[in-house]
Protein backbone atom coordinates (compact mmCIF):
# COMPACT_ATOMS: atom_id res chain seq x y z
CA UNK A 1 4.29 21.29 74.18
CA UNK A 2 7.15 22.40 75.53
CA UNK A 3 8.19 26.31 76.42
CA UNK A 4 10.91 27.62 75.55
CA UNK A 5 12.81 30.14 78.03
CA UNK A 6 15.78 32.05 77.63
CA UNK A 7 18.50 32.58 80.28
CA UNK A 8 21.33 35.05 79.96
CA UNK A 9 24.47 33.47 81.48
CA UNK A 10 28.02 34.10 82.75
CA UNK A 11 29.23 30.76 83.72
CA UNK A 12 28.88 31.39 86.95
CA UNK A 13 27.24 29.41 90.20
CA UNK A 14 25.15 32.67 91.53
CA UNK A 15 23.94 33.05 87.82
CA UNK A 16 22.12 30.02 87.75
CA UNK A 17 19.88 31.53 90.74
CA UNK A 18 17.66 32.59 87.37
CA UNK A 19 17.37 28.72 86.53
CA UNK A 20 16.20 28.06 89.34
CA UNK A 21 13.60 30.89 89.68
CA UNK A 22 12.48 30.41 86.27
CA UNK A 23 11.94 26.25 87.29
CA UNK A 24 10.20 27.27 90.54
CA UNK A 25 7.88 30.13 88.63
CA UNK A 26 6.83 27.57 85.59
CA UNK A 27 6.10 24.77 88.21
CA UNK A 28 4.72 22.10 86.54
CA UNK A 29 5.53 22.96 83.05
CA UNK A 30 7.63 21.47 80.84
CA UNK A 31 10.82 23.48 79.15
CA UNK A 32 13.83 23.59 76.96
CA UNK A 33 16.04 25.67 78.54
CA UNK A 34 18.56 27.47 76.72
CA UNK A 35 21.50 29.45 78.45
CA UNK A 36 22.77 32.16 76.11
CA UNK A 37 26.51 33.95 76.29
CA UNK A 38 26.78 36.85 74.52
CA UNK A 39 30.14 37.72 72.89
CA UNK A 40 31.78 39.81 69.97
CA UNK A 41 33.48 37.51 67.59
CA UNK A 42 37.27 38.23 66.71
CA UNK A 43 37.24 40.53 63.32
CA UNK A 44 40.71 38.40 62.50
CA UNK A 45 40.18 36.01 59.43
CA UNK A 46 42.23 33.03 61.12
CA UNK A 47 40.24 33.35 64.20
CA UNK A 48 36.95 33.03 62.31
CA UNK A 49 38.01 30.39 60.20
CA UNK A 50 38.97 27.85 62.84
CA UNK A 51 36.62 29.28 65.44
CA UNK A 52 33.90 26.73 67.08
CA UNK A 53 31.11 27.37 69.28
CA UNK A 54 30.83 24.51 71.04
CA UNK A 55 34.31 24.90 72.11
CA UNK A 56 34.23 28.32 72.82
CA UNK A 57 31.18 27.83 75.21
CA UNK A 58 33.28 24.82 76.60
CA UNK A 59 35.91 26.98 77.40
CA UNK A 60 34.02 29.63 79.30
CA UNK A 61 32.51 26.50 81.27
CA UNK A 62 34.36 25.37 84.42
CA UNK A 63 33.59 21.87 85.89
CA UNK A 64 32.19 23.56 89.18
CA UNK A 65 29.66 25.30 86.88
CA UNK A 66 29.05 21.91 84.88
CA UNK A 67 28.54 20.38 87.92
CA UNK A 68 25.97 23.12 89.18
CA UNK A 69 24.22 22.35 86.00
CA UNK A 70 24.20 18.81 86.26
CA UNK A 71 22.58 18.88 89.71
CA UNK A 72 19.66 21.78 88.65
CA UNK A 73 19.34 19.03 85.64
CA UNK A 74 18.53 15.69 87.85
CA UNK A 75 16.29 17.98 90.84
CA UNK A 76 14.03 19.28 88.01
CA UNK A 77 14.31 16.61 85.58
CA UNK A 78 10.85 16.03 85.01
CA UNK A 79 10.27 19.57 84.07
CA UNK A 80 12.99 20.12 81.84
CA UNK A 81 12.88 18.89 78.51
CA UNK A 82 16.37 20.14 76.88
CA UNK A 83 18.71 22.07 78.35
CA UNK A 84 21.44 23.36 76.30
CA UNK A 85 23.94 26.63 76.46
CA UNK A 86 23.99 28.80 72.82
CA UNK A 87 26.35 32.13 71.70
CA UNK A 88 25.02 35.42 70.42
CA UNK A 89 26.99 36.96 68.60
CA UNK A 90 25.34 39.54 66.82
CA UNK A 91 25.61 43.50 68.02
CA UNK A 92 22.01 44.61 67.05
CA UNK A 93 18.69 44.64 68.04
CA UNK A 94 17.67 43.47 64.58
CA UNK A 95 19.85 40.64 65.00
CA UNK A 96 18.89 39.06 68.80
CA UNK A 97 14.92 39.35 66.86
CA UNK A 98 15.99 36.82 65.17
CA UNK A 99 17.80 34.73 67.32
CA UNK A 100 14.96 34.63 69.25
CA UNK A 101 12.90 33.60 66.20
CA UNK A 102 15.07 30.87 65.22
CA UNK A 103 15.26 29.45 68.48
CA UNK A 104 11.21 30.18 69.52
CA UNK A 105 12.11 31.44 72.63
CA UNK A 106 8.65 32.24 74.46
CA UNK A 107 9.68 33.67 77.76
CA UNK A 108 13.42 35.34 78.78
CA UNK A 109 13.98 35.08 82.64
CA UNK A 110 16.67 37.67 83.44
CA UNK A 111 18.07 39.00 86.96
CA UNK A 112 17.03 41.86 88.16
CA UNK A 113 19.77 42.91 91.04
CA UNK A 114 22.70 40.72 90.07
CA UNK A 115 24.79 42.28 87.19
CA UNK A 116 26.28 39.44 84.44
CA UNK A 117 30.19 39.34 84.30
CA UNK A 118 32.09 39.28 81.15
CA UNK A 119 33.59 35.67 81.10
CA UNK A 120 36.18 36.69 78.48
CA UNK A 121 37.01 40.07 77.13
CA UNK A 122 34.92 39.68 74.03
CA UNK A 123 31.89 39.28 76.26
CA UNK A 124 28.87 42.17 76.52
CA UNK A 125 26.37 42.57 78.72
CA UNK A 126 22.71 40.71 76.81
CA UNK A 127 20.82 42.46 79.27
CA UNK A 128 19.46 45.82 77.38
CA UNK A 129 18.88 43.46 73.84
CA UNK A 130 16.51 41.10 76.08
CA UNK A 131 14.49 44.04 77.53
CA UNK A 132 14.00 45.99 74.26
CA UNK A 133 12.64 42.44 72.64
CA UNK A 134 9.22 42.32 73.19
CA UNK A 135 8.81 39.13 74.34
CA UNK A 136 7.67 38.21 77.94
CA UNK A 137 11.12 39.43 80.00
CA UNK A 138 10.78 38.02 83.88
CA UNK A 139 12.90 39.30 86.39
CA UNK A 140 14.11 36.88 89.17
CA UNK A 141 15.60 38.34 92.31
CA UNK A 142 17.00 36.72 95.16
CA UNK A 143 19.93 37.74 98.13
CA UNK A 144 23.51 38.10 96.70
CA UNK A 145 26.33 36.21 98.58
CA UNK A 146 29.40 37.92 99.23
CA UNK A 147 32.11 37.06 101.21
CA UNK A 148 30.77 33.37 102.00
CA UNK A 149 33.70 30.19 101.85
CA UNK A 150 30.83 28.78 99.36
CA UNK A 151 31.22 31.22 96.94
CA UNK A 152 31.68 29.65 93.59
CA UNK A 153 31.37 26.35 94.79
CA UNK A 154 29.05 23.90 94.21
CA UNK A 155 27.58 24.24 97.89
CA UNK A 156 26.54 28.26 96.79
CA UNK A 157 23.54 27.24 94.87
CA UNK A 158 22.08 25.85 97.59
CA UNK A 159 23.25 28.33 100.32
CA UNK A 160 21.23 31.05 98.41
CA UNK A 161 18.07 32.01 99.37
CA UNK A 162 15.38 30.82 97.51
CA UNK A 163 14.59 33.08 94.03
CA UNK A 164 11.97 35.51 95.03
C-alpha cells in the first residue's frame, strides 16, 4: 500500500528540493505525493462564489515549475503512485487535523533551512500547523542557491546539491 506524504509548497524550483529528499529517504517505497499551498480565502461573497481551486493552484503554477514537476515525475516514476498539488485553507490547528485525516497523510516532509514564500498575498506560511500535528514531520536540508544564472530555471533542480 501506498504512503502518503505531505509536502508544503511555494511553486517554486528550490522548493521541490523536499520532493526530492523525501523520494531519496523512502527509497523503494511507493507514494502519493501531495503538494499543499496554504492560503486565506477572500471574505468577499463574489470571490467565493466563483472561486475554483484547481484554477487557483493553476495560477500560482508557472510552466518552469510544471516542468520541474514533470521531470521529478518520469526520474521516480516507479516510486510514485499519485502526485497531485491541494489548498488549505483553513486558519486553525483544529482544521489542518483534519485535512490531514481526510487526505491520510502518513508522513509530512518539510524544509528545515529554506523558508516558503508567499506565492500570492493571501498565502501563510504551513510550516508551524505541520509541526504542531503530530504526525511523523521530516526535515530535509540541503545548500541554498543564490545568485546562480540557474536560479528558477529548470537546470536549478539539478544544480543543487543532493537533499541531505
Amino acid at each position: 500500500m501506498a504512503k502518503t506524504i505531505l509536502i508544503p509548497t511555494d511553486f517554486t524550483i528550490e522548493s521541490l528540493n523536499v520532493v526530492k529528499g523525501a523520494l531519496r529517504q523512502l527509497e523503494e517505497e511507493e507514494v502519493n505525493l501531495i503538494l499543499v499551498y496554504s492560503a486565506h480565502l477572500s471574505d468577499c461573497i463574489t470571490d467565493l462564489l466563483f472561486f475554483s481551486k484547481k484554477k487557483y493552484l493553476d495560477d500560482l503554477q508557472n510552466a518552469k515549475f510544471k516542468e520541474a514537476c514533470e521531470i521529478l515525475q518520469n526520474k521516480y516514476a516507479s516510486q510514485i503512485n499519485a502526485f497531485n498539488f491541494d489548498l488549505f485553507t483553513g486558519g486553525t490547528q483544529g482544521t489542518f487535523q483534519n485535512f490531514l485525516l481526510g487526505n491520510k497523510i502518513d508522513t509530512i516532509f518539510i524544509p528545515k533551512t529554506y523558508r516558503l514564500k508567499s506565492s500570492d498575498k493571501w498565502g501563510f506560511d504551513l510550516l508551524p500547523y505541520c509541526k504542531k500535528s503530530g504526525r511523523q514531520c521530516v526535515e530535509i536540508s540541503w545548500k541554498e542557491t543564490r545568485n546562480v544564472p540557474e536560479k528558477d530555471k529548470v537546470a536549478e533542480l539539478f544544480m543543487m546539491s543532493d537533499p541531505i
